[in-house]
Protein backbone atom coordinates (compact mmCIF):
# COMPACT_ATOMS: atom_id res chain seq x y z
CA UNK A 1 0.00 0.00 0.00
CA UNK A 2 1.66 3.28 -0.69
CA UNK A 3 1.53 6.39 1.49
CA UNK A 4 0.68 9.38 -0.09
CA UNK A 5 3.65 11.69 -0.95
CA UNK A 6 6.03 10.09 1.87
CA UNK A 7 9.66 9.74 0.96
CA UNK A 8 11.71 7.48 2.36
CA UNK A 9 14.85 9.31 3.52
CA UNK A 10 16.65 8.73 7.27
CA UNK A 11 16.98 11.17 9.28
CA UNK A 12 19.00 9.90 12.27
CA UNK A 13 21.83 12.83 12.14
CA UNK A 14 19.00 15.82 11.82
CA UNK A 15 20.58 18.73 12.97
CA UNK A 16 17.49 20.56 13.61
CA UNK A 17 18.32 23.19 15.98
CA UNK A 18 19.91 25.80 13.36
CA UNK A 19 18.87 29.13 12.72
CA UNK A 20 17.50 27.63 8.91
CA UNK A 21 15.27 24.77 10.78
CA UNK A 22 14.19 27.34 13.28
CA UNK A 23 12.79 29.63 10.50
CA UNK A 24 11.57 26.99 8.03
CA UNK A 25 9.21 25.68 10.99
CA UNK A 26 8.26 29.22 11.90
CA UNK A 27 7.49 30.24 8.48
CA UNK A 28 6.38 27.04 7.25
CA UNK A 29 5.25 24.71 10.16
CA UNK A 30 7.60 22.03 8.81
CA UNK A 31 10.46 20.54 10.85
CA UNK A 32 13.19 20.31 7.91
CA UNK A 33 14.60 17.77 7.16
CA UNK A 34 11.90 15.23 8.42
CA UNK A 35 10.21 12.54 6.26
CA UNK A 36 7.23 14.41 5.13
CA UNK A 37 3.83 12.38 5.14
CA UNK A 38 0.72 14.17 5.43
CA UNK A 39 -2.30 13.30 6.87
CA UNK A 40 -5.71 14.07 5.76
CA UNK A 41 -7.33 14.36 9.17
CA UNK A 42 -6.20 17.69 10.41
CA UNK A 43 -8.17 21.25 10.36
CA UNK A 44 -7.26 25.10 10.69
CA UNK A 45 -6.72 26.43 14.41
CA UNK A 46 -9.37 28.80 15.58
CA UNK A 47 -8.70 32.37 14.68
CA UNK A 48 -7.81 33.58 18.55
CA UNK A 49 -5.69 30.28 19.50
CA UNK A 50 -2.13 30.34 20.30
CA UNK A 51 0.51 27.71 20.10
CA UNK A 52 1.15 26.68 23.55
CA UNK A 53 1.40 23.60 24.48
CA UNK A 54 3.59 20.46 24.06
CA UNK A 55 1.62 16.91 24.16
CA UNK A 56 3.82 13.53 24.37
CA UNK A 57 2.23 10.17 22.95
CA UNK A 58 2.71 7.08 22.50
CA UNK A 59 1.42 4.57 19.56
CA UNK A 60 2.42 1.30 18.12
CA UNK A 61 0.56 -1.02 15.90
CA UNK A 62 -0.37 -3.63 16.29
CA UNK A 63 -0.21 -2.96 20.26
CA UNK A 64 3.07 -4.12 21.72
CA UNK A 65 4.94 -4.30 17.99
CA UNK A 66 7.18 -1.81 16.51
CA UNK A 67 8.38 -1.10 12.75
CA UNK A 68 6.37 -1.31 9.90
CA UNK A 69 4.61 1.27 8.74
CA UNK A 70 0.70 0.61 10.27
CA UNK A 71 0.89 3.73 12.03
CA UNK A 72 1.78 5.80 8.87
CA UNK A 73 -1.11 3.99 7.22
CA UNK A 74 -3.55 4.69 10.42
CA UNK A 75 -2.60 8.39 10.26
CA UNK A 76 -3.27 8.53 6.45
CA UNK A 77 -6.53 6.24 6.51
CA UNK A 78 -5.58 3.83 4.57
CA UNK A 79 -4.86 1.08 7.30
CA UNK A 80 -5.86 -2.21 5.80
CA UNK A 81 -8.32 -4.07 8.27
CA UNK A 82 -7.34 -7.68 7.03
CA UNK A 83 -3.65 -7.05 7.69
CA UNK A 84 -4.32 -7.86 11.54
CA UNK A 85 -7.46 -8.95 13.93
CA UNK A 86 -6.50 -5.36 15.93
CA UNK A 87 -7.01 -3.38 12.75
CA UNK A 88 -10.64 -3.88 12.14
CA UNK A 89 -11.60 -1.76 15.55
CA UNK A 90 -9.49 1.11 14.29
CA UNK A 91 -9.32 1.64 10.49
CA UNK A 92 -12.23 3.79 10.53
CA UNK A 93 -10.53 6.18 12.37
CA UNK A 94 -9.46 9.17 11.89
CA UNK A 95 -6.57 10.51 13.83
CA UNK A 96 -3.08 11.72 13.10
CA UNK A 97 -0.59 13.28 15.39
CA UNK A 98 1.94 16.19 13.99
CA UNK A 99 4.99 14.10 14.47
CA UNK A 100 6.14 10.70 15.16
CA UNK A 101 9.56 9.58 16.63
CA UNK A 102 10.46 6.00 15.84
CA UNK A 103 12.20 3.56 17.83
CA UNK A 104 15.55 4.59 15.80
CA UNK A 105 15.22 8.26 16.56
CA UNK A 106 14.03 8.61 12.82
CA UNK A 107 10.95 11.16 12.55
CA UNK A 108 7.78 11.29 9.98
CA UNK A 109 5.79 14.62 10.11
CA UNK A 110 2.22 14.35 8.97
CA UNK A 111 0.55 17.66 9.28
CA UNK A 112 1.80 21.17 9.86
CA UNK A 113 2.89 22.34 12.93
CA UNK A 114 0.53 25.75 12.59
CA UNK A 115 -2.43 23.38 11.66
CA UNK A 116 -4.74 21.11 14.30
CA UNK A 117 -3.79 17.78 14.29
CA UNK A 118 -6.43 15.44 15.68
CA UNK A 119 -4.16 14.22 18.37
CA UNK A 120 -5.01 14.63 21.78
CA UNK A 121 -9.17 14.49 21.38
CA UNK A 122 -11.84 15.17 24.74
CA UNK A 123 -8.69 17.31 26.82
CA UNK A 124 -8.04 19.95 29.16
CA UNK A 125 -4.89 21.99 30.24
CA UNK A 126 -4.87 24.03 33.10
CA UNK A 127 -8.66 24.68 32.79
CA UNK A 128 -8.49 25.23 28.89
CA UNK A 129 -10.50 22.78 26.99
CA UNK A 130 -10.16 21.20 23.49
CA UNK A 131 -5.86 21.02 23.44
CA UNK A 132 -6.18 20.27 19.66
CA UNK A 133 -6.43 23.92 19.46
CA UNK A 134 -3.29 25.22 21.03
CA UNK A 135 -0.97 22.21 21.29
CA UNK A 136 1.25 20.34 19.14
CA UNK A 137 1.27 16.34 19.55
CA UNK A 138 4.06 14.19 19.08
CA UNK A 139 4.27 10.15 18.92
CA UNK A 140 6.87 8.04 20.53
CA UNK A 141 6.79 4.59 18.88
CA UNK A 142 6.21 2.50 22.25
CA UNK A 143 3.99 0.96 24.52
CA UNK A 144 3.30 2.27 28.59
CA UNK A 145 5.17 -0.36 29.98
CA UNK A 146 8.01 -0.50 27.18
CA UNK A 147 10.99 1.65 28.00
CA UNK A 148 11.99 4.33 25.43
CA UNK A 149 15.24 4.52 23.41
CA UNK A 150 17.88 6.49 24.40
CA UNK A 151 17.64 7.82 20.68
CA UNK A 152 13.94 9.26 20.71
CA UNK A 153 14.49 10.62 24.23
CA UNK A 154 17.35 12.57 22.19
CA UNK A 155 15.21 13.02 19.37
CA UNK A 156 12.46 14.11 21.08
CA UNK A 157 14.42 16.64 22.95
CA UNK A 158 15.59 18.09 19.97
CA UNK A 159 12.12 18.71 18.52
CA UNK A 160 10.76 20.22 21.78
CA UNK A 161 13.63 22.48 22.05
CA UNK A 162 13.09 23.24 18.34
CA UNK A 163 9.64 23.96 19.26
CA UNK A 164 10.31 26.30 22.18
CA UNK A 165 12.62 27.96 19.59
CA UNK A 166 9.69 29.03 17.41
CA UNK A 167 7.01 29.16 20.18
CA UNK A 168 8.63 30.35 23.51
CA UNK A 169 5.25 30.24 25.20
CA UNK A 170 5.91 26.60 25.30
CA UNK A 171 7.84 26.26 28.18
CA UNK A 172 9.02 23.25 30.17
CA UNK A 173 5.89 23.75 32.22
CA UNK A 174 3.78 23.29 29.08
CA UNK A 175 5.32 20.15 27.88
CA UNK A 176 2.58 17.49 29.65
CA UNK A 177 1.60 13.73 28.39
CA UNK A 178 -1.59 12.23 26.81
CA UNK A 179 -2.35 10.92 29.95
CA UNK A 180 -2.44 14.33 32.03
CA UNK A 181 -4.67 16.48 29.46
CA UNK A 182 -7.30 13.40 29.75
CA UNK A 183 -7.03 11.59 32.68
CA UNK A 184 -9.10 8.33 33.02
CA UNK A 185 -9.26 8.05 29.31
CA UNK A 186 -5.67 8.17 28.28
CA UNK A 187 -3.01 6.64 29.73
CA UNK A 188 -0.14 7.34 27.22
CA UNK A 189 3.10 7.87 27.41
CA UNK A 190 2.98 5.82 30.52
CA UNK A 191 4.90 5.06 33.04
CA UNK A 192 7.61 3.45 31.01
CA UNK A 193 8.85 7.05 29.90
CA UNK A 194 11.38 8.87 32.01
CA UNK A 195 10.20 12.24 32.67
CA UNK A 196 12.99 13.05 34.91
CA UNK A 197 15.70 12.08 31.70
CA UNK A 198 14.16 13.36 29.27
CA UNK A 199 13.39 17.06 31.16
CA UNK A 200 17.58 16.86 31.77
CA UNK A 201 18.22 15.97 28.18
CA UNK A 202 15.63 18.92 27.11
CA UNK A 203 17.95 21.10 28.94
CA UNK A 204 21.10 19.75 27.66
CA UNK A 205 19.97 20.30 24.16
CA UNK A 206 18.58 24.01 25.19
CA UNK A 207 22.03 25.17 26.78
CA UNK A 208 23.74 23.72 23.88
CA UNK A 209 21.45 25.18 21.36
CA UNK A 210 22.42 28.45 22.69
CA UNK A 211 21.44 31.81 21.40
CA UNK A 212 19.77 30.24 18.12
CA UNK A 213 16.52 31.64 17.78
């Protein structure tokens, strides 16, 4: 089954925090040099919202297996149902998440960071409702109770610092998990992911990105 306009370039050695990256995702909403493969289930923000929040996730398919490329094909709605027993409950859906961060530290970016991806669904923040409208979601390839590669934790710091970069709002403060904007429903990224290590790599990657901006 082929993705729609996905290329198939790695990206472990991104070097994303450079003034070029910085104002490509500004201008743009893209995180260049990512593998680009958009998803059809996204919107336009509402007029008054502002970027400012960070949302971490987790996904693999089927549950519990990593590789392949059923979450690409999830995110693009065109997951085949006969492929697995799991996929028939899901392939009607229609989700997507701005970025995902594979087990390898490779990332795929399927809609536009200034757009509303249909990540985080029913949420609240701090009292604000619908976080679809003001945050920015991005997959780890995992499960709860499956620890996370040293690789995304790197790679994920990277793309929140990029992130801050372009959206300073964002602080560390307002960089939460699936499971804190909808409590009871979601329980994602689990308690498999470090908090504590990645917060400390965030900073590491923030001190070293220096006055880049």
């Amino acid at each position: 089954m082929t993705l729609p306009d996905s290329t198939q370039s790695r990206n472990h050695d991104l070097a994303l925090l450079t003034r070029t990256s910085i104002d490509h995702l500004r201008e743009t909403g893209r995180v260049a040099p990512v593998r680009w493969c958009p998803s059809p289930n996204f919107g336009p923000r509402p007029e008054d919202a502002v970027i400012s929040l960070l949302v971490v996730h987790n996904i693999s398919l089927p549950p519990g297996q990593f590789g392949g490329d059923a979450i690409e094909h999830l995110f693009c709605n065109c997951l085949n149902p006969s492929e697995h027993p799991y996929f028939e409950s899901i392939a009607d859906l229609k989700v997507s998440a701005h970025a995902l961060v594979r087990r390898d530290g490779n990332v795929v970016q399927f809609v536009s960071f200034l757009d509303r991806a249909w990540h985080a669904g029913r949420s609240s923040f701090q009292g604000e409702e619908e976080c679809n409208d003001f945050s920015i979601g991005i997959e780890l390839e995992g499960t709860d109770d499956t620890p996370y590669t040293e690789a995304q934790y790197q790679r994920l710091a990277e793309l929140s610092a990029l992130v801050m970069k372009v959206w300073p709002i964002i602080t560390s403060e307002r960089i939460t998990g699936h499971c804190d904007i909808a409590p009871g429903r979601k329980t994602d990224p689990g308690p498999a992911f470090d908090w504590h290590h990645y917060r400390r790599r965030l900073q590491a990657v923030l001190a070293d990105a220096g006055g880049a901006s």
